[in-house]
C-alpha atoms as a PDB file:
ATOM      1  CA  UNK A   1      32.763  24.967 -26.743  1.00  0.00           C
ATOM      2  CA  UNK A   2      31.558  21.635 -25.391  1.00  0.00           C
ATOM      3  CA  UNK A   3      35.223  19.453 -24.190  1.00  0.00           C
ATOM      4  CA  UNK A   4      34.892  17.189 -27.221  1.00  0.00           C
ATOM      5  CA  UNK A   5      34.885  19.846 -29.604  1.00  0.00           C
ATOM      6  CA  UNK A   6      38.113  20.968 -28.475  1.00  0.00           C
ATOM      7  CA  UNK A   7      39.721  17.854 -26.846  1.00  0.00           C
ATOM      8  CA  UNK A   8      41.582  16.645 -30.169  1.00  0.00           C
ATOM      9  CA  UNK A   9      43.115  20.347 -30.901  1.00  0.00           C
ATOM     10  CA  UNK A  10      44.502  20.385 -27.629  1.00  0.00           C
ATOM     11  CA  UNK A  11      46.134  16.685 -27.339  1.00  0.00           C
ATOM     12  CA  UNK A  12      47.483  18.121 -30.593  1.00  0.00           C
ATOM     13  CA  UNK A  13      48.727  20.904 -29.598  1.00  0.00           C
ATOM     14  CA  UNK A  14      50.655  19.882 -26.341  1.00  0.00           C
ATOM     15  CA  UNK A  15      52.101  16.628 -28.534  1.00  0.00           C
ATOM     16  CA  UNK A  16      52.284  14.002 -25.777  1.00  0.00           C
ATOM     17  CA  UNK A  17      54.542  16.611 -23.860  1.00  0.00           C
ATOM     18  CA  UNK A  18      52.099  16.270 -20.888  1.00  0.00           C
ATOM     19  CA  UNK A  19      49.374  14.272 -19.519  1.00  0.00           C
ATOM     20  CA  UNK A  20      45.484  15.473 -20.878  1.00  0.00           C
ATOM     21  CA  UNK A  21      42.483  14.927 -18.679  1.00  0.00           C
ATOM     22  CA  UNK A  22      39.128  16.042 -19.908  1.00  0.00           C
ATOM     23  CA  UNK A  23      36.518  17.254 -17.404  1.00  0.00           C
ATOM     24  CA  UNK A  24      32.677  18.361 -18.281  1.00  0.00           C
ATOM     25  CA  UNK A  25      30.679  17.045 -19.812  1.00  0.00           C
ATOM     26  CA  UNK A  26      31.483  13.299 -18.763  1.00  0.00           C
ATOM     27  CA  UNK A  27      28.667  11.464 -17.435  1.00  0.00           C
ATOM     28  CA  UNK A  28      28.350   7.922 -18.818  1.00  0.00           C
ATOM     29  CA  UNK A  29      31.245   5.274 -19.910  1.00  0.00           C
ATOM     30  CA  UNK A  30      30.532   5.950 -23.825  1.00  0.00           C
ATOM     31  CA  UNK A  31      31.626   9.573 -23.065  1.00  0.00           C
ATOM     32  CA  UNK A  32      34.624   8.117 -21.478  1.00  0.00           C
ATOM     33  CA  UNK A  33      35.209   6.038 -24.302  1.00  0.00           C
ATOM     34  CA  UNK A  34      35.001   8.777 -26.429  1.00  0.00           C
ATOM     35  CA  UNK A  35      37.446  11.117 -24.469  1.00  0.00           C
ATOM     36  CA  UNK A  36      40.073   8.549 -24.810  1.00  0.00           C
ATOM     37  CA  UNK A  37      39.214   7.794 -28.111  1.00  0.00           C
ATOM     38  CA  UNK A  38      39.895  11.932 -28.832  1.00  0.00           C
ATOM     39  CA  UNK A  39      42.892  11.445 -26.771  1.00  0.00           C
ATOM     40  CA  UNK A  40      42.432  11.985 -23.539  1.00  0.00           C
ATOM     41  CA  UNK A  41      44.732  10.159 -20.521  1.00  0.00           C
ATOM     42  CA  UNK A  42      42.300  10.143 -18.466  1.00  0.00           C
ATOM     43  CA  UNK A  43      38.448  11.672 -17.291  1.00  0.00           C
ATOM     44  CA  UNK A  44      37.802  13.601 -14.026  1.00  0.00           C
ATOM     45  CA  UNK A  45      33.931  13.314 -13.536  1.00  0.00           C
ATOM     46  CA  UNK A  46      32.945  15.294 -10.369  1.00  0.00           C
ATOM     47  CA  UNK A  47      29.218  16.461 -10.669  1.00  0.00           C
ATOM     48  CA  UNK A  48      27.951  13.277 -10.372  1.00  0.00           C
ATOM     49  CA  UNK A  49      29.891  12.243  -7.643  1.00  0.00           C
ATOM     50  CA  UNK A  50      28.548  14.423  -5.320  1.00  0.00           C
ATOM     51  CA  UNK A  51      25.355  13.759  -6.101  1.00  0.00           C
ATOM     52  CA  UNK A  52      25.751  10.032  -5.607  1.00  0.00           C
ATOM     53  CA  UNK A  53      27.658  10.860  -2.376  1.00  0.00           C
ATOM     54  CA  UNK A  54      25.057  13.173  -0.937  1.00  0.00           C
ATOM     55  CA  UNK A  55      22.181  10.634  -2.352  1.00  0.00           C
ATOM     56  CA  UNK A  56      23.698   7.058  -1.487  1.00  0.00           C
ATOM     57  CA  UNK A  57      26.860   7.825   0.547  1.00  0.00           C
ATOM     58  CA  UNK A  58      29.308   4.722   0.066  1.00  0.00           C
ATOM     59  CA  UNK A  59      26.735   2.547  -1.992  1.00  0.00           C
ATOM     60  CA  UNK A  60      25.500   5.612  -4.404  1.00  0.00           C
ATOM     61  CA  UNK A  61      29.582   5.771  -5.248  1.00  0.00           C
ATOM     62  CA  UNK A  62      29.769   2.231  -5.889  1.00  0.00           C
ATOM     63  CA  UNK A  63      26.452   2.041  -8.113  1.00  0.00           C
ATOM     64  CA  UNK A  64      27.618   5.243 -10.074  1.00  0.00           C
ATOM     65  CA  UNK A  65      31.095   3.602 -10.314  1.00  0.00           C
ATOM     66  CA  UNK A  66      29.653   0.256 -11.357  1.00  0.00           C
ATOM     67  CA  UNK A  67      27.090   1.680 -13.757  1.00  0.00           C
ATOM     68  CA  UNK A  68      29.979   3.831 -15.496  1.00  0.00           C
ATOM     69  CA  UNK A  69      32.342   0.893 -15.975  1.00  0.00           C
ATOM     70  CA  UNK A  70      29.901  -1.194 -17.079  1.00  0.00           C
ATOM     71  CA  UNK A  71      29.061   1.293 -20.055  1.00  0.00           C
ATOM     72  CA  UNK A  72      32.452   1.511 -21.106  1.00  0.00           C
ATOM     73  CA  UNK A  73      32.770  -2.158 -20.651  1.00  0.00           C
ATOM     74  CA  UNK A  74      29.972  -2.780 -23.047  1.00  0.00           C
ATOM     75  CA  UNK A  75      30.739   0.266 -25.554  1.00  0.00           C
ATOM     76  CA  UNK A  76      34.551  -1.689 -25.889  1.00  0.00           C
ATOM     77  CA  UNK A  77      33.133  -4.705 -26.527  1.00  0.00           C
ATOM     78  CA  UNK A  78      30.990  -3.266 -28.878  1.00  0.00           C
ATOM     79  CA  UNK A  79      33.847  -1.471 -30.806  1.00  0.00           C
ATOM     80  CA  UNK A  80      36.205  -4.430 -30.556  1.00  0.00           C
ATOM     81  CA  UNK A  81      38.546  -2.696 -28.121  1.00  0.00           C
ATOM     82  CA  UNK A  82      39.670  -5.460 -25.397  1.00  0.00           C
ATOM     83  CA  UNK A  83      41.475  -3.327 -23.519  1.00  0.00           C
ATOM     84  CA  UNK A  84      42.350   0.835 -22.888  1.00  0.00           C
ATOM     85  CA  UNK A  85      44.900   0.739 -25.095  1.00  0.00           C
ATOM     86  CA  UNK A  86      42.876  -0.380 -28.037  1.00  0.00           C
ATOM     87  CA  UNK A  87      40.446   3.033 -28.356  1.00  0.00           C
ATOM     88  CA  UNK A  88      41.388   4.674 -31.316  1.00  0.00           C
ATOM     89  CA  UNK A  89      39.488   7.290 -32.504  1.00  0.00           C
ATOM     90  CA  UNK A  90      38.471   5.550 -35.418  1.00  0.00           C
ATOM     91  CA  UNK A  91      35.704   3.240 -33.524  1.00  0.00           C
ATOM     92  CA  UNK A  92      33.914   6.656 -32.109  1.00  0.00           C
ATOM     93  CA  UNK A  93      31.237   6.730 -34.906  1.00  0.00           C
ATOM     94  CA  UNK A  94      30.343   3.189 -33.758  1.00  0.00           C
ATOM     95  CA  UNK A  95      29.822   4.070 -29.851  1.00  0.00           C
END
């Protein structure tokens, strides 16, 4: 199953006894938002990097960094979270 499908059973499951990072899957800040709305502490995105390393070097990591905190930027301010610790997984319909 895809990491969202099974991201909320398993923040469940381990009950805040442990830190949850999600990893596939992640490739723009809305699917970061939604990770952390699920529950996640955190994202690992890899893929992506490499390809903006091996494609841009320095400056391909910057844009891809810039273009994915921009998204979740926007898709906060769209869901009236102001900051990280606002997501709740009740503003994931609206991203």
């Amino acid at each position: 199953p895809a990491t969202a499908e099974v991201l909320e059973g398993i923040v469940e499951a381990v009950g805040g006894s442990m830190k949850v990072l999600v990893d596939g899957g992640i490739r723009s800040g809305v699917d970061v938002f939604k990770a952390l709305a699920l529950g996640a502490d955190g994202v690992i995105i890899a893929r992506p990097f490499v390809t903006a390393i091996y494609g841009g070097g320095a400056e391909g990591v910057q844009c891809y960094v810039d273009k994915i905190g921009g998204e979740l930027e926007d898709t906060m301010a769209m869901c009236g979270a102001y900051k990280l610790s606002d997501i709740s997984k009740d503003m994931i319909w609206r991203a």
